[in-house]
Every structure is written in structure tokens, then in C-alpha cells.
N, C-alpha and C. Protein backbone atom coordinates (compact mmCIF):
# COMPACT_ATOMS: atom_id res chain seq x y z
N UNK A 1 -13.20 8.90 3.67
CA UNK A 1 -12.69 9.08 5.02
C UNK A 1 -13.88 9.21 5.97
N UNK A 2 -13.64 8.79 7.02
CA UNK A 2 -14.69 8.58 7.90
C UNK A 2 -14.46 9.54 9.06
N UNK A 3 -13.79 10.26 9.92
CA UNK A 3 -13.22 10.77 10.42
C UNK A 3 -12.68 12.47 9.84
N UNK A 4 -13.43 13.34 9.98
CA UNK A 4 -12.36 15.19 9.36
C UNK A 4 -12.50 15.21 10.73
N UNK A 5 -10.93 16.18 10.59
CA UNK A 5 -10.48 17.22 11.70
C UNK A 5 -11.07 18.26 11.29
N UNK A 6 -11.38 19.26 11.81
CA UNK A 6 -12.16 20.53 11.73
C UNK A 6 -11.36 20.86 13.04
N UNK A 7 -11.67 22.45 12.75
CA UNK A 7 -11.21 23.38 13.40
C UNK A 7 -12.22 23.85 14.61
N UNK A 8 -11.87 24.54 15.56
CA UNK A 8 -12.63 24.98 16.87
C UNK A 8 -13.72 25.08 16.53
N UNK A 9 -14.01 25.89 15.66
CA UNK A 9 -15.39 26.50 15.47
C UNK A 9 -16.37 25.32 14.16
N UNK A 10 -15.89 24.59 14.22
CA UNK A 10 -16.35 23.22 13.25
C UNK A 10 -16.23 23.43 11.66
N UNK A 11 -15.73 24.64 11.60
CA UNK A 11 -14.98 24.67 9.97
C UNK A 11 -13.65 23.93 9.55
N UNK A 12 -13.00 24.21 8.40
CA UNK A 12 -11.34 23.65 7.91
C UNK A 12 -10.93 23.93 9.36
N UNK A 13 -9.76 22.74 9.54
CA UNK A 13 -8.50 23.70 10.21
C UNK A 13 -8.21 24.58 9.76
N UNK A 14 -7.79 26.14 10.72
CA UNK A 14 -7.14 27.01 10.35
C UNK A 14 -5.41 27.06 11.02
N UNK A 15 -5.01 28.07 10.91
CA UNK A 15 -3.74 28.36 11.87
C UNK A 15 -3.71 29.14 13.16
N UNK A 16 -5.25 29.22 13.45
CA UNK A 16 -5.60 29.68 14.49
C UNK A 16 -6.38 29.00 15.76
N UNK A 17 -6.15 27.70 14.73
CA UNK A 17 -6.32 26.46 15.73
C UNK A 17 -5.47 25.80 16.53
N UNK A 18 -3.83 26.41 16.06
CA UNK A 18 -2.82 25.55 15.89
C UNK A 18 -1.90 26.42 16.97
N UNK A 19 -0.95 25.69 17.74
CA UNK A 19 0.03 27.03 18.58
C UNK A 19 1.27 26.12 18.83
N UNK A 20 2.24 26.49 17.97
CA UNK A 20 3.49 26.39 17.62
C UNK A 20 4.22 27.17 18.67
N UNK A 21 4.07 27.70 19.53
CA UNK A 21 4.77 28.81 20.30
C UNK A 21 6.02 28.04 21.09
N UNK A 22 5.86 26.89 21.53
CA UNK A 22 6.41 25.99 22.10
C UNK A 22 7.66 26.08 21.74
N UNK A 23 9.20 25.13 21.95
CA UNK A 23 10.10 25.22 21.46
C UNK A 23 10.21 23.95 20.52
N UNK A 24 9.63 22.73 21.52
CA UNK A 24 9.84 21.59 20.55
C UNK A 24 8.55 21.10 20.10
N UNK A 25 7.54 21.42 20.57
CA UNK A 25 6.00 20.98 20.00
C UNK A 25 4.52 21.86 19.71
N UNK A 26 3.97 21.00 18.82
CA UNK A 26 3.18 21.81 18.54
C UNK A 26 1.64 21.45 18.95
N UNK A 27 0.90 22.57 19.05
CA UNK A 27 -0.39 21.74 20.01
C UNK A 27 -1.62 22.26 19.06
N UNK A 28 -2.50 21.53 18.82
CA UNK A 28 -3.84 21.47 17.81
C UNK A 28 -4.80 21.41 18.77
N UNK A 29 -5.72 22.48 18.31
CA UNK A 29 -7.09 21.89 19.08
C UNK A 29 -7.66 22.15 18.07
N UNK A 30 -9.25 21.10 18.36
CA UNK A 30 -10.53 21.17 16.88
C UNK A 30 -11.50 20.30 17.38
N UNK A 31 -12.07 20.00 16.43
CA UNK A 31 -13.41 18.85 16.74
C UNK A 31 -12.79 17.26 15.46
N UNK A 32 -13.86 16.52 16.15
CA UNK A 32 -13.93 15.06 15.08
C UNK A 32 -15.02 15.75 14.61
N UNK A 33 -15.31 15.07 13.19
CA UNK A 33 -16.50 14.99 12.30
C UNK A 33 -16.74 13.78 12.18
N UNK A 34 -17.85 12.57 12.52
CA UNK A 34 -17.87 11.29 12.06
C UNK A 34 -19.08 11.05 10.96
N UNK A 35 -18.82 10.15 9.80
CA UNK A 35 -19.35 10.18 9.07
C UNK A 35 -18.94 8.49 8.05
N UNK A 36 -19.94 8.13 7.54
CA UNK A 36 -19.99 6.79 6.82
C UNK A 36 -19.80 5.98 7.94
N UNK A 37 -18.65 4.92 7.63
CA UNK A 37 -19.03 3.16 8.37
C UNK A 37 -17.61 3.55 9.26
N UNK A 38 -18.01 2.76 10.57
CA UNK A 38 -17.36 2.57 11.52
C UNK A 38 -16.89 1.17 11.16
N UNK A 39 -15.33 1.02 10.91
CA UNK A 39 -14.57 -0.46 10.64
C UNK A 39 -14.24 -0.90 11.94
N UNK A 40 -14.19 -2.29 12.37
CA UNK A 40 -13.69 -2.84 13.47
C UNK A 40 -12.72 -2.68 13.84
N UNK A 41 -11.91 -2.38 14.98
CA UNK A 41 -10.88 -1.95 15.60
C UNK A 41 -10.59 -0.56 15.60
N UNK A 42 -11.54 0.53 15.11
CA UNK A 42 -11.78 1.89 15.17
C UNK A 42 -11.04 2.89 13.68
N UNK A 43 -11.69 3.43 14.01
CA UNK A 43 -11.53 4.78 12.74
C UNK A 43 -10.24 4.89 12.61
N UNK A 44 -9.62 5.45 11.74
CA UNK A 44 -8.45 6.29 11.29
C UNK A 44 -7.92 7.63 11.80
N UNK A 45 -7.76 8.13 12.69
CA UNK A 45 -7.32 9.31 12.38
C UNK A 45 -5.92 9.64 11.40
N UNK A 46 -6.39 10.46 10.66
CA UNK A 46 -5.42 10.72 9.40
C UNK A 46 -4.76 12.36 9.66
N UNK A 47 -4.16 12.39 9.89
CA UNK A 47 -3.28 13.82 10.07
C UNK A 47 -2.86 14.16 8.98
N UNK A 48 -2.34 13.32 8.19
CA UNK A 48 -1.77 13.66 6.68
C UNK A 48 -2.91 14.20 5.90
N UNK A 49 -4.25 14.49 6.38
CA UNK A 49 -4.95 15.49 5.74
C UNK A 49 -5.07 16.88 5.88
N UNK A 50 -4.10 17.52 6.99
CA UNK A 50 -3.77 18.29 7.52
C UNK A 50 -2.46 18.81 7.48
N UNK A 51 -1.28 18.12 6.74
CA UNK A 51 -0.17 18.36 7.03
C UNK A 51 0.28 19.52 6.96
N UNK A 52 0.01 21.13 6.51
CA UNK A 52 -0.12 21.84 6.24
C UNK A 52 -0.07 22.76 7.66
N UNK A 53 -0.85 21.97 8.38
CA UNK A 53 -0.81 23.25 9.48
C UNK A 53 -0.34 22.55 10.62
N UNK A 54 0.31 21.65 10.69
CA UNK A 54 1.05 20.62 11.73
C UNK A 54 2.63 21.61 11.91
N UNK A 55 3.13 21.12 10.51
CA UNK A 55 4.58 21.70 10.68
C UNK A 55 5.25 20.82 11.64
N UNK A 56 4.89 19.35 11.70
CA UNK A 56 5.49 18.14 12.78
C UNK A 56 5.16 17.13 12.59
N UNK A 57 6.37 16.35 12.88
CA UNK A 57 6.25 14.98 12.25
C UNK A 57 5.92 13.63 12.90
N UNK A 58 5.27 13.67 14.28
CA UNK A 58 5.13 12.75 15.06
C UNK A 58 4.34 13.08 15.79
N UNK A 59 3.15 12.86 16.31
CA UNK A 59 1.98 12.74 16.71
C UNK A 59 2.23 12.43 17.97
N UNK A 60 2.66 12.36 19.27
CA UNK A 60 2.49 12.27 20.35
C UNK A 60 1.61 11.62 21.55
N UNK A 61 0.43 12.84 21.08
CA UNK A 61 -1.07 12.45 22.48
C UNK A 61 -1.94 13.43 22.04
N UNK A 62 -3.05 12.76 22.07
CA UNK A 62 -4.53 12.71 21.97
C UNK A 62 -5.27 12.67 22.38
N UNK A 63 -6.31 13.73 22.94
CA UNK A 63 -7.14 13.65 23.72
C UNK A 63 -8.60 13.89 23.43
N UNK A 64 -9.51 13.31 23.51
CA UNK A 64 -10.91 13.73 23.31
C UNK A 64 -12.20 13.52 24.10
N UNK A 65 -12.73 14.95 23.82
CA UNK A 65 -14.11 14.89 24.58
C UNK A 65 -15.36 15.02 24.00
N UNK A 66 -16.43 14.75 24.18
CA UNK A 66 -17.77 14.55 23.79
C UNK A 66 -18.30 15.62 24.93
N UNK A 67 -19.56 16.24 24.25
CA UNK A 67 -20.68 16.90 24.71
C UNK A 67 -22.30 16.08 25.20
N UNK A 68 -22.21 14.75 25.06
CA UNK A 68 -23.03 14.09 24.85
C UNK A 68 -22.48 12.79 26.05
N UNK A 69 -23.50 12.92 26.67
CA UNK A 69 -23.17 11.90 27.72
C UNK A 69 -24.01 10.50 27.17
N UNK A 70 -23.17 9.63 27.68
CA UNK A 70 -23.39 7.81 26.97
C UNK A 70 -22.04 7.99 26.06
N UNK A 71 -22.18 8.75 25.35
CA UNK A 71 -21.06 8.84 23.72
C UNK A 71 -19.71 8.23 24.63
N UNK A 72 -18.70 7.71 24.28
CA UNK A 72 -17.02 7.53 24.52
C UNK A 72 -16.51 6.89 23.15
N UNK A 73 -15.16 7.99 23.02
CA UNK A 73 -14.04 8.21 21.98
C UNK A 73 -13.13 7.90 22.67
N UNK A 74 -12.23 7.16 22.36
CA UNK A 74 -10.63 6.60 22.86
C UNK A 74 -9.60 6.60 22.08
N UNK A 75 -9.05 7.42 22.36
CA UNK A 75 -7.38 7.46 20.78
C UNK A 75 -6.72 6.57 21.28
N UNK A 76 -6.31 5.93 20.29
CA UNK A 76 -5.32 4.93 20.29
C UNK A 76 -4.57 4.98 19.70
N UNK A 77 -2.79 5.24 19.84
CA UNK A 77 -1.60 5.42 18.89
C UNK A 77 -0.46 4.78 19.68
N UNK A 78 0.84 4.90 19.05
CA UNK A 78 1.67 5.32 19.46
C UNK A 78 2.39 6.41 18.69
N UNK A 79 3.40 7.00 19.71
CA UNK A 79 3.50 7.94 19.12
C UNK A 79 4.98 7.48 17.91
N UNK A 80 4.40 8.11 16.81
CA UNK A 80 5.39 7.17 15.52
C UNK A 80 5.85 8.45 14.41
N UNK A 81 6.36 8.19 13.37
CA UNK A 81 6.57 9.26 12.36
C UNK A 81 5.46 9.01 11.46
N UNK A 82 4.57 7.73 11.58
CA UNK A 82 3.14 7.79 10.43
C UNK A 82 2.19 8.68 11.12
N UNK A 83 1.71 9.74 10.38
CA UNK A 83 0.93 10.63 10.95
C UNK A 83 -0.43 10.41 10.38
N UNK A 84 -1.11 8.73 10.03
CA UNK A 84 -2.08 7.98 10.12
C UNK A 84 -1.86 6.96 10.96
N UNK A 85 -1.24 7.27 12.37
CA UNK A 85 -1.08 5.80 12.86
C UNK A 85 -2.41 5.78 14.09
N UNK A 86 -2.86 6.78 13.94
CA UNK A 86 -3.87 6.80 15.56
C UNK A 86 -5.30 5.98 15.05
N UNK A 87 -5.58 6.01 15.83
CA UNK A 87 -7.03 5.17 15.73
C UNK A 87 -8.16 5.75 16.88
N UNK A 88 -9.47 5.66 16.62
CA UNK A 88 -10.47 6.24 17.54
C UNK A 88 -11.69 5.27 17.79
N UNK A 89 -11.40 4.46 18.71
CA UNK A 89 -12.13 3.43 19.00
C UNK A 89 -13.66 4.24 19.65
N UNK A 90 -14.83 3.69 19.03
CA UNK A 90 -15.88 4.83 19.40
C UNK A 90 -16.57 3.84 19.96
N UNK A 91 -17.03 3.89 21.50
CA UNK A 91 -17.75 2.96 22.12
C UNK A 91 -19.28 3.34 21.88
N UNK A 92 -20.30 1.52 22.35
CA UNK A 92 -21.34 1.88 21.87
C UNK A 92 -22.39 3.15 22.45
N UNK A 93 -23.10 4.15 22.64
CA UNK A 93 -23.76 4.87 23.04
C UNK A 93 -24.57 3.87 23.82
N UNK A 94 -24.04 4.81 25.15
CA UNK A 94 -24.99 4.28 26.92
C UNK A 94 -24.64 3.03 27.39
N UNK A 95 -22.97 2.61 27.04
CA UNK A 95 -22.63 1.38 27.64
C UNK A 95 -21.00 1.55 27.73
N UNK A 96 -20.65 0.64 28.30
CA UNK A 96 -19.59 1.30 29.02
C UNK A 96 -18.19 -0.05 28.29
N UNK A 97 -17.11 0.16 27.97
CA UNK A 97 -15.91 -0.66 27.36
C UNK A 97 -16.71 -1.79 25.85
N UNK A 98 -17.82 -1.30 25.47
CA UNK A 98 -18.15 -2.11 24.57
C UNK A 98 -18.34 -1.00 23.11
N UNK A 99 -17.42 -1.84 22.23
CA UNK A 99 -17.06 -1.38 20.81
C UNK A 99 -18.08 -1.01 20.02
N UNK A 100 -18.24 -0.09 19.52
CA UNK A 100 -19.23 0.11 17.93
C UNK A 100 -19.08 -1.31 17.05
N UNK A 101 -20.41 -1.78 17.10
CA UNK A 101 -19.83 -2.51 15.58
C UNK A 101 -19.96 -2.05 14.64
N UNK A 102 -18.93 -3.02 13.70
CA UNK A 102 -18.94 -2.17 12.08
C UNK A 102 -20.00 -1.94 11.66
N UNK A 103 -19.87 -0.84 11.01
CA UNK A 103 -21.26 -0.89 9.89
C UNK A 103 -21.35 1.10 10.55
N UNK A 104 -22.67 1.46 9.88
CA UNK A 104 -22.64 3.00 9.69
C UNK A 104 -23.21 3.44 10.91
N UNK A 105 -21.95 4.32 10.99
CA UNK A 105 -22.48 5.24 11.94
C UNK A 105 -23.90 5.95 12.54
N UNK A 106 -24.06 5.16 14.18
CA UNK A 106 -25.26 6.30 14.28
C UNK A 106 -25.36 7.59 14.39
N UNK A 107 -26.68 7.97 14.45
CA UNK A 107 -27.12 9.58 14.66
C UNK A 107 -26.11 10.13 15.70
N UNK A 108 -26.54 9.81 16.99
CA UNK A 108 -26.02 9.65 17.89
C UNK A 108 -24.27 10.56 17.88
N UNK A 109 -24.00 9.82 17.11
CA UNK A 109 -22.37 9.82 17.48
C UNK A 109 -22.26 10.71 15.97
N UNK A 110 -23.07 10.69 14.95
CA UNK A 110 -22.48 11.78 13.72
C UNK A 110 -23.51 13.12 14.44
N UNK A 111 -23.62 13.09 15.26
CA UNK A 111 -24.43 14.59 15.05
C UNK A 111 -23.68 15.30 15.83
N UNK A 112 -22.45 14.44 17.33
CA UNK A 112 -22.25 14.59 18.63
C UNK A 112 -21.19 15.96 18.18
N UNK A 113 -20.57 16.62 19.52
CA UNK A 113 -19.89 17.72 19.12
C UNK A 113 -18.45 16.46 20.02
N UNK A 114 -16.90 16.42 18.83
CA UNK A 114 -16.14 15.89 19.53
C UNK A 114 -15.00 17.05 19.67
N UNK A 115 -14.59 17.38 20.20
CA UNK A 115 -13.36 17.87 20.40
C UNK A 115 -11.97 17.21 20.86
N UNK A 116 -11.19 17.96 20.39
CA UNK A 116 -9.75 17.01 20.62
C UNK A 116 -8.54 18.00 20.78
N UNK A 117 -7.50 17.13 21.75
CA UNK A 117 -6.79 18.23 21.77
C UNK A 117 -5.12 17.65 21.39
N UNK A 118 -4.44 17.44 20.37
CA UNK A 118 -3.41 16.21 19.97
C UNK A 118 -2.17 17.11 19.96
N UNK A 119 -1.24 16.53 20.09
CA UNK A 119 0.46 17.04 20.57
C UNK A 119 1.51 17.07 19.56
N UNK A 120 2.22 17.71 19.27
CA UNK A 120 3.00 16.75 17.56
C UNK A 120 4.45 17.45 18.16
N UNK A 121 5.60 16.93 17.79
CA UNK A 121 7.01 16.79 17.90
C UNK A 121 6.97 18.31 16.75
N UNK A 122 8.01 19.32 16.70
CA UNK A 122 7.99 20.04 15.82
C UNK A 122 8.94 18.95 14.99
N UNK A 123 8.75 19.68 13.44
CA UNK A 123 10.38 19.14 12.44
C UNK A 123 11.38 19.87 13.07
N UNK A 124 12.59 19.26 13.33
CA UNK A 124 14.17 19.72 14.01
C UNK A 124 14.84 19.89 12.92
């Protein structure tokens, strides 16, 4: 996997990342971890490595930010019941609508701090 969710503080998700308080949704915040090869048309985000602290079955909206100026992350989903359907198109560092190409990740972008903040449907 090329892509972990980590938690606020850049460890596991915990449940103290997570706030269910809502009636119908549930809201995650954490960081990206990037690591190995960037495939064409962008990373995976995989939620089903997480299912545990979701408690929801549809993925919604996605948001992410970088600490590192040049860096841009773009989620791309819709919102579906595959909770691998998103994607994170990682543009190249210091240019603007142009794609990573495949192949391994730079420094750059595995060292960067990403944060994210994603939406999920509760189970009804």
C-alpha cells in the first residue's frame, strides 16, 4: 500500500481521531503517509484499512492539506458504498495541474506533513 491513514498525531488511527457525535455522519481527521510508487491516475485511498473506526459505509468528502508549499493532493471519489473508491492524485512539486509520474515517490512529498479531513454516512 502506498498511501496509510494515520491519526492526528501521525500514529494508528485512534477513536480519538474519529467524532461520531453527529446523527447521520461520521467525521475523521488524520494525516496521509506516502510511501513506494506513485501509479498513474493517483494513489488509492483505502478505508477498508480502517474499517474499525469508521462505523460507516460510504465515504462522502475529502479534504486535504499539505504543510509544504509547491506540494498539491486532490481526492478524487465519488461518494459510493466501496470504501476503496477514492483516489489522491498528487501533483508534481512547484507546478501547478501537472500529474506525478509513475514511478517512486519523491522526498519531497514522502517526508511532507498531509492532513485530511473525510466524511462517511453512518450504518442505518
Amino acid at each position: 500500500m502506498s498511501i496509510q491513514i494515520l491519526g492526528t498525531d501521525g500514529n494508528a488511527l485512534t477513536s480519538r481521531d474519529v467524532d461520531g457525535s453527529a446523527s447521520n455522519f461520521i467525521y475523521i481527521n488524520g494525516r496521509l503517509s506516502f510511501s513506494g510508487s506513485y501509479p498513474t491516475g493517483g494513489d488509492t485511498l483505502d478505508w477498508t484499512t480502517v474499517p474499525d473506526k469508521l462505523a460507516g459505509s460510504q465515504c462522502i468528502s475529502v479534504a486535504i492539506a499539505t504543510q509544504t508549499l509547491g506540494n498539491n493532493y486532490v481526492p478524487v471519489g465519488v461518494p459510493s458504498t466501496a470504501l476503496n473508491g477514492w483516489k489522491v492524485i498528487c501533483q508534481t512539486p512547484g507546478t501547478f495541474n501537472s500529474q506525478l509520474t509513475a514511478g517512486s515517490y519523491p522526498s519531497g512529498i514522502t517526508s511532507d506533513t498531509v492532513t485530511f479531513s473525510a466524511t462517511f454516512r453512518k450504518l442505518l
